[in-house]
PDB file of N, CA and C in Angstrom:
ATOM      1  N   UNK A   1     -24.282-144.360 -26.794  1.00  0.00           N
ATOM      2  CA  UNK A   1     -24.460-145.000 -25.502  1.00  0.00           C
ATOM      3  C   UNK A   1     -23.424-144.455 -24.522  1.00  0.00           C
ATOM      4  N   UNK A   2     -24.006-144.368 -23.114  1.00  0.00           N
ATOM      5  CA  UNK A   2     -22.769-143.494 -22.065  1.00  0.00           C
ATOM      6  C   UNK A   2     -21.753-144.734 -21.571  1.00  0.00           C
ATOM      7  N   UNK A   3     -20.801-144.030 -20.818  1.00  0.00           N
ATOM      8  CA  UNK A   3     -19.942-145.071 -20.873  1.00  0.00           C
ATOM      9  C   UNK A   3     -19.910-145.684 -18.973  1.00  0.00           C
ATOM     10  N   UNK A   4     -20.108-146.806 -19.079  1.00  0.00           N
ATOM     11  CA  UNK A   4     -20.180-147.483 -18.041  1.00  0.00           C
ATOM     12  C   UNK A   4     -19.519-147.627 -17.280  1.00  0.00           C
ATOM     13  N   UNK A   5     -19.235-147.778 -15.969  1.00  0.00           N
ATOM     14  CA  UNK A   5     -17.597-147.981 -15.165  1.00  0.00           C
ATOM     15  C   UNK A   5     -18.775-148.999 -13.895  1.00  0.00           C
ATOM     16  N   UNK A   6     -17.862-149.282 -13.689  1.00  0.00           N
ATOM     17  CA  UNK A   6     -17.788-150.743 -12.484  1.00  0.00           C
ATOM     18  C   UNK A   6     -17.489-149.666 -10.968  1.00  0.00           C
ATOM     19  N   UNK A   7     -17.834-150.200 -10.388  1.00  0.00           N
ATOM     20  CA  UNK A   7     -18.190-150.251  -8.987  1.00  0.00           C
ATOM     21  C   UNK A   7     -16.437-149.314  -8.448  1.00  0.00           C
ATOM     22  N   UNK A   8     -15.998-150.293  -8.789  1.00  0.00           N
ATOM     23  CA  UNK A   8     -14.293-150.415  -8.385  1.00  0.00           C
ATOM     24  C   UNK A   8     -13.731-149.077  -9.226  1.00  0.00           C
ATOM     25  N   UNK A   9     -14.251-149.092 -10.603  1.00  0.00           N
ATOM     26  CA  UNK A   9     -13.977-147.891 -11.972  1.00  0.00           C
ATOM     27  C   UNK A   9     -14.308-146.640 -10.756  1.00  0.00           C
ATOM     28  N   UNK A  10     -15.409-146.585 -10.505  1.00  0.00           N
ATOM     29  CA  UNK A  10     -15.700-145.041  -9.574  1.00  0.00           C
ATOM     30  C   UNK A  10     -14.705-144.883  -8.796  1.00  0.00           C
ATOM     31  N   UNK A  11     -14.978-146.041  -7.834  1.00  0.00           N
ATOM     32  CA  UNK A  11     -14.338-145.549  -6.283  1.00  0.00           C
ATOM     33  C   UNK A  11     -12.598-145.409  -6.509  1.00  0.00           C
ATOM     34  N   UNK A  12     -12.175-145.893  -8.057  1.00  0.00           N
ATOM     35  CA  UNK A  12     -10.298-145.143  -8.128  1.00  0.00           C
ATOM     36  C   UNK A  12     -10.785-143.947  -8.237  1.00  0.00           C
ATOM     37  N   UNK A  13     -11.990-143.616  -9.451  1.00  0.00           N
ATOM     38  CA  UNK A  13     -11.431-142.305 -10.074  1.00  0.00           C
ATOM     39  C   UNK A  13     -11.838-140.914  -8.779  1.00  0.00           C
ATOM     40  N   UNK A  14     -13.081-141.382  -7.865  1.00  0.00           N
ATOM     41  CA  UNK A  14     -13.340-140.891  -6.524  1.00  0.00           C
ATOM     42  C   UNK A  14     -12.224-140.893  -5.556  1.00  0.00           C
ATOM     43  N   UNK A  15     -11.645-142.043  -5.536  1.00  0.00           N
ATOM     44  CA  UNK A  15     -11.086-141.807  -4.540  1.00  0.00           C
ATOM     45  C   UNK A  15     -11.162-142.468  -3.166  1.00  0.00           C
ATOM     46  N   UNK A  16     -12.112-143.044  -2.935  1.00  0.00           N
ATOM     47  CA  UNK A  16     -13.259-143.299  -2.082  1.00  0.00           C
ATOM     48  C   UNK A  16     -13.453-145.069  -1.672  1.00  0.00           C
ATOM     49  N   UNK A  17     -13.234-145.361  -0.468  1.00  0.00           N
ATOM     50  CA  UNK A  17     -13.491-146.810  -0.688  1.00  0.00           C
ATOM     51  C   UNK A  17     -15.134-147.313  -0.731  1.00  0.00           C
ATOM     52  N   UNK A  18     -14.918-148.636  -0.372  1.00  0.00           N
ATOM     53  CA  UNK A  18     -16.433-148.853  -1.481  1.00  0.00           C
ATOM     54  C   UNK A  18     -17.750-148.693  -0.124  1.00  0.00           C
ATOM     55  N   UNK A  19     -17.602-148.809   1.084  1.00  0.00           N
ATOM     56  CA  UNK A  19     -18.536-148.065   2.214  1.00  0.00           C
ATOM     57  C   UNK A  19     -19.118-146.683   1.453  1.00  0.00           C
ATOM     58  N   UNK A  20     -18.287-145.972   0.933  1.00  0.00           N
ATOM     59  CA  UNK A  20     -18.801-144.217   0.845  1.00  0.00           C
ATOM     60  C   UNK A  20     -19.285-144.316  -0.371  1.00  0.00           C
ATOM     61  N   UNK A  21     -18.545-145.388  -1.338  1.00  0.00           N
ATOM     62  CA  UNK A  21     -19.850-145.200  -2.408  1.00  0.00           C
ATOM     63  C   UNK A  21     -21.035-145.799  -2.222  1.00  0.00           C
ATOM     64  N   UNK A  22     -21.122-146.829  -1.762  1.00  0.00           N
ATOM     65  CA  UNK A  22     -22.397-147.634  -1.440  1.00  0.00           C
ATOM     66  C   UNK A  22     -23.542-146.348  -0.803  1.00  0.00           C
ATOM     67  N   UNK A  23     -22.730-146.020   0.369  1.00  0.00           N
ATOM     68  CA  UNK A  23     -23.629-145.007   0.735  1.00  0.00           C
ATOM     69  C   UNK A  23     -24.077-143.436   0.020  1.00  0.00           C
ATOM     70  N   UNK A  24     -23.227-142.887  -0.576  1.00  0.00           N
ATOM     71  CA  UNK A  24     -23.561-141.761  -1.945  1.00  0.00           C
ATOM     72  C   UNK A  24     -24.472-142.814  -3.085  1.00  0.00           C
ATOM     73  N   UNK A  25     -24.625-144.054  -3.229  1.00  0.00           N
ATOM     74  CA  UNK A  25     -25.469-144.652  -4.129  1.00  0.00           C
ATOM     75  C   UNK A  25     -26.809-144.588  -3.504  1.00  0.00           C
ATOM     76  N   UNK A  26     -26.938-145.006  -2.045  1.00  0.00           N
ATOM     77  CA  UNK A  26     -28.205-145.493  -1.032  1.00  0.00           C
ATOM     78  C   UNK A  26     -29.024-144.192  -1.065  1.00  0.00           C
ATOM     79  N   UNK A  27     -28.026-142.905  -0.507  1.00  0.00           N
ATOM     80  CA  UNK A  27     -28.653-142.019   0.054  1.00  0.00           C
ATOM     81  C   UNK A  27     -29.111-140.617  -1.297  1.00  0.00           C
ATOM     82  N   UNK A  28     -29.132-141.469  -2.567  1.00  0.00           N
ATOM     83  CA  UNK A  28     -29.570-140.906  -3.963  1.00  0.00           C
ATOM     84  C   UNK A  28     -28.609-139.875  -4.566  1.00  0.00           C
ATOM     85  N   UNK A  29     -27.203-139.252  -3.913  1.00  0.00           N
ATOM     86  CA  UNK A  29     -26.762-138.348  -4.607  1.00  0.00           C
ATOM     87  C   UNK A  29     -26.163-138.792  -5.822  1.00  0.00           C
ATOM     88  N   UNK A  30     -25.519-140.445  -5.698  1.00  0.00           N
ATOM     89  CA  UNK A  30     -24.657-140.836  -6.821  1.00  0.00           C
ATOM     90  C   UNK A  30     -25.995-141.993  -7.227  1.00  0.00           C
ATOM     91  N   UNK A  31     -25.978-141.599  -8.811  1.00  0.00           N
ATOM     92  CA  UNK A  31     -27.236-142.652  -9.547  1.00  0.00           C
ATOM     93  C   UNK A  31     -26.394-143.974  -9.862  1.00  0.00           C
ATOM     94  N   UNK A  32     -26.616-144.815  -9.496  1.00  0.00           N
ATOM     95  CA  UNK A  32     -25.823-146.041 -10.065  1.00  0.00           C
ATOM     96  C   UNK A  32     -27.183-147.306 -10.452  1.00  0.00           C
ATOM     97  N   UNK A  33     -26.458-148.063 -11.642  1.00  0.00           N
ATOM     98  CA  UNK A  33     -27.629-149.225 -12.127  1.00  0.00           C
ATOM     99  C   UNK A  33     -26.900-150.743 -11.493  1.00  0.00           C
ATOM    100  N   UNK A  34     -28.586-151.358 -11.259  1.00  0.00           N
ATOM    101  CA  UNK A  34     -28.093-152.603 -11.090  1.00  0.00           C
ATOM    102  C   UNK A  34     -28.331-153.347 -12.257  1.00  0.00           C
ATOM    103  N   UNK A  35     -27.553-154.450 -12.538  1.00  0.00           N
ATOM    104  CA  UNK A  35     -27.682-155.118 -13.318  1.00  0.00           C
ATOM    105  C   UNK A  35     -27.255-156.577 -13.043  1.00  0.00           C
ATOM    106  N   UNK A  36     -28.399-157.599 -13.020  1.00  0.00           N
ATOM    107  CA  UNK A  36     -28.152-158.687 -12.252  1.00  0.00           C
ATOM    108  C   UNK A  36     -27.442-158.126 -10.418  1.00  0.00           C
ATOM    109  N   UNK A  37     -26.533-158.975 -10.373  1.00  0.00           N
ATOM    110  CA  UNK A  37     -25.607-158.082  -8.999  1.00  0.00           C
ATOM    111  C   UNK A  37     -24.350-156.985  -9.512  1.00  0.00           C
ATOM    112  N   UNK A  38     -24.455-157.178 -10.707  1.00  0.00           N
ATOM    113  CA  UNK A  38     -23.200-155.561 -10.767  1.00  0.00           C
ATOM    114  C   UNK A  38     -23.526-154.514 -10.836  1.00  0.00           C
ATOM    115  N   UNK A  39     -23.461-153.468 -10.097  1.00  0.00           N
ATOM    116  CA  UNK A  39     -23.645-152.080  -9.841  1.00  0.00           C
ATOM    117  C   UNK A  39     -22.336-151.445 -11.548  1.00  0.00           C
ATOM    118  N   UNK A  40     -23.373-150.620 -12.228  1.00  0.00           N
ATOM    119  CA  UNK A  40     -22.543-149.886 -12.676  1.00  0.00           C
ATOM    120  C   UNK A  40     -22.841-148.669 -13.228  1.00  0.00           C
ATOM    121  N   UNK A  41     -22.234-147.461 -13.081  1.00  0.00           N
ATOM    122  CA  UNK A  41     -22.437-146.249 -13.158  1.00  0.00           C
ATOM    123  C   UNK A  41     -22.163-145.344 -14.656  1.00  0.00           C
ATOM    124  N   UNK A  42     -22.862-144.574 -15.084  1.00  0.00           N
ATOM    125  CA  UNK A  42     -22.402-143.728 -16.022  1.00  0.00           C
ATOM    126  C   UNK A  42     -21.048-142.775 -15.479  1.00  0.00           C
ATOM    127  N   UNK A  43     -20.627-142.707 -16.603  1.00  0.00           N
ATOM    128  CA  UNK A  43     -19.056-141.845 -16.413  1.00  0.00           C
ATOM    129  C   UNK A  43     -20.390-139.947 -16.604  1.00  0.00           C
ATOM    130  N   UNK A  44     -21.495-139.485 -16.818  1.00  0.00           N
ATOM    131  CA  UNK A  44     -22.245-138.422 -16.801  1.00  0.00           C
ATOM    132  C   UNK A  44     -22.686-138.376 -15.608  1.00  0.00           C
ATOM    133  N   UNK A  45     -23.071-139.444 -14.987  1.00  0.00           N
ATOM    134  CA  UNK A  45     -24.058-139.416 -13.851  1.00  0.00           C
ATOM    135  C   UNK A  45     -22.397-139.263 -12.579  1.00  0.00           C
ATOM    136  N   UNK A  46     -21.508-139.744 -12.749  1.00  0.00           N
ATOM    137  CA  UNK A  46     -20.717-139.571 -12.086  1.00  0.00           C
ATOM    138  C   UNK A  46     -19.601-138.185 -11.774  1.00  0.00           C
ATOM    139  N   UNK A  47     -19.719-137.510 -12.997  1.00  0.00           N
ATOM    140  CA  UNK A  47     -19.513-136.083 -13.494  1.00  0.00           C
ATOM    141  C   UNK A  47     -20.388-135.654 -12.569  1.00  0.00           C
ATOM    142  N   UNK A  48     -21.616-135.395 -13.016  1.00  0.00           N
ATOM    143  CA  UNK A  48     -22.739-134.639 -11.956  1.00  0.00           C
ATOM    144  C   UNK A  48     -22.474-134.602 -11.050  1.00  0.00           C
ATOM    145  N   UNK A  49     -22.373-136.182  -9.585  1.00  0.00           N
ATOM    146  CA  UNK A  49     -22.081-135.992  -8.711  1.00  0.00           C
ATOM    147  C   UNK A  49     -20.968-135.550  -8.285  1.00  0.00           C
ATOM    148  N   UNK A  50     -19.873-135.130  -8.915  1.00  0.00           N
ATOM    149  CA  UNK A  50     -18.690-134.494  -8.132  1.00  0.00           C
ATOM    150  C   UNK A  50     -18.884-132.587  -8.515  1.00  0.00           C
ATOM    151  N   UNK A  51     -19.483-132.604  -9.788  1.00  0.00           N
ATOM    152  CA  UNK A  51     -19.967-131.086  -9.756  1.00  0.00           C
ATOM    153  C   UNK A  51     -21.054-130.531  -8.879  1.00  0.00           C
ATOM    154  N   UNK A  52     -21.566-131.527  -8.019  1.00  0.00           N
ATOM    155  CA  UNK A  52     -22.949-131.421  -7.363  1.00  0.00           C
ATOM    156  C   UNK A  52     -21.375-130.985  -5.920  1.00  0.00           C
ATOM    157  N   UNK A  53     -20.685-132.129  -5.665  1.00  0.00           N
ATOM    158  CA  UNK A  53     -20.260-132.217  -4.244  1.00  0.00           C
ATOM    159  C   UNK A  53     -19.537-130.871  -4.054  1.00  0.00           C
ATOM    160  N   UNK A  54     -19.056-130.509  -5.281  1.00  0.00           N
ATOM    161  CA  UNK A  54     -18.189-129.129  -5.318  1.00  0.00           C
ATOM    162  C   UNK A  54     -18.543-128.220  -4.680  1.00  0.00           C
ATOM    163  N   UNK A  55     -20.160-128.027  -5.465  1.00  0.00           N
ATOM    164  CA  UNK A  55     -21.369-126.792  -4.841  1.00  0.00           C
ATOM    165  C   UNK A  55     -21.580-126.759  -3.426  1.00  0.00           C
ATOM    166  N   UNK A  56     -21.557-127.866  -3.045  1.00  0.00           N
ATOM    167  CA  UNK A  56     -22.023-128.259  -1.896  1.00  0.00           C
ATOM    168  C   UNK A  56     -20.886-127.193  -0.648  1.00  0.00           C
ATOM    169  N   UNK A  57     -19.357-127.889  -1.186  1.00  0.00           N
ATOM    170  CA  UNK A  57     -17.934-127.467   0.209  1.00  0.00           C
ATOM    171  C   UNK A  57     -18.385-126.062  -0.260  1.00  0.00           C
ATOM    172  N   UNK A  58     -17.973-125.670  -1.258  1.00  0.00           N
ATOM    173  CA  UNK A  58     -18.013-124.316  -1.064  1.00  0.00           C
ATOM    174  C   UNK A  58     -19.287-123.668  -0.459  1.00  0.00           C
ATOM    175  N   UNK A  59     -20.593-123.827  -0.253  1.00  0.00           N
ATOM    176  CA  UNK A  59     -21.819-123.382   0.414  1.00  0.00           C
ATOM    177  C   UNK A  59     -21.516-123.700   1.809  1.00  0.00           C
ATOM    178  N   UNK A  60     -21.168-124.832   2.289  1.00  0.00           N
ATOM    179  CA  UNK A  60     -20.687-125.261   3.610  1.00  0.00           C
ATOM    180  C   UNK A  60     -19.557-124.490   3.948  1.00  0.00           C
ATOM    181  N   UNK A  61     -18.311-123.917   3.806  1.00  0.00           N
ATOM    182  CA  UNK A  61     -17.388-123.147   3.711  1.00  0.00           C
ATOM    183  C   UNK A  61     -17.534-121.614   3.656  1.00  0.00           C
ATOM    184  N   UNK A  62     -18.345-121.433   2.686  1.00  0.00           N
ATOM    185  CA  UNK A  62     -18.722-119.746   3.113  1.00  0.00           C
ATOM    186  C   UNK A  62     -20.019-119.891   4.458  1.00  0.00           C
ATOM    187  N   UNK A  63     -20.674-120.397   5.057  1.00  0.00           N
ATOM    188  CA  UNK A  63     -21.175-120.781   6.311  1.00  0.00           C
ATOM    189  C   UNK A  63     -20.849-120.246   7.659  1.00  0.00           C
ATOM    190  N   UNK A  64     -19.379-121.245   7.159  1.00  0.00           N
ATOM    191  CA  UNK A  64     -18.765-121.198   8.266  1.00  0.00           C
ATOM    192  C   UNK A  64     -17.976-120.064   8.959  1.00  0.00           C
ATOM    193  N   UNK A  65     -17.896-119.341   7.848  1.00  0.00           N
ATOM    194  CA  UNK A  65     -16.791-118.019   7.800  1.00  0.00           C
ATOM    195  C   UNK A  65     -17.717-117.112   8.276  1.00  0.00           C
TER     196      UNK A  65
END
C-alpha cells in the first residue's frame, strides 16, 4: 500500500502554503484523494508532480533564452 500524507504532510515537504496546493489539486497536476473531508495524497503521486514541475522550469527557461 502507498504511503499517505495529509494535506499539511505535502505543503511542508512542497513548501507551499495550502492556496497553491488546493489549486495544483483543482487544476489536475497534483492527484490528491478525498476521503470523507480529508484530502490525502500519495507520497508517488506527489513525486510525479515535482518531477513533472521540474520539466516544466526548465522548458519555460530555455524559451526564454
Amino acid at each position: 500500500m502507498s504511503e499517505y500524507l495529509t494535506a499539511g504532510e505535502a505543503m511542508q515537504e512542497l513548501k507551499i502554503c495550502r492556496n497553491t496546493l488546493n489549486k495544483h489539486i483543482r487544476s489536475g497536476r497534483l492527484m490528491a484523494y478525498r476521503v470523507g473531508r480529508l484530502v490525502r495524497i500519495t507520497r508517488g503521486d506527489l513525486e510525479k508532480f515535482v518531477k513533472q514541475s521540474r520539466s516544466n522550469c526548465r522548458r519555460r527557461s530555455r524559451r526564454q533564452n
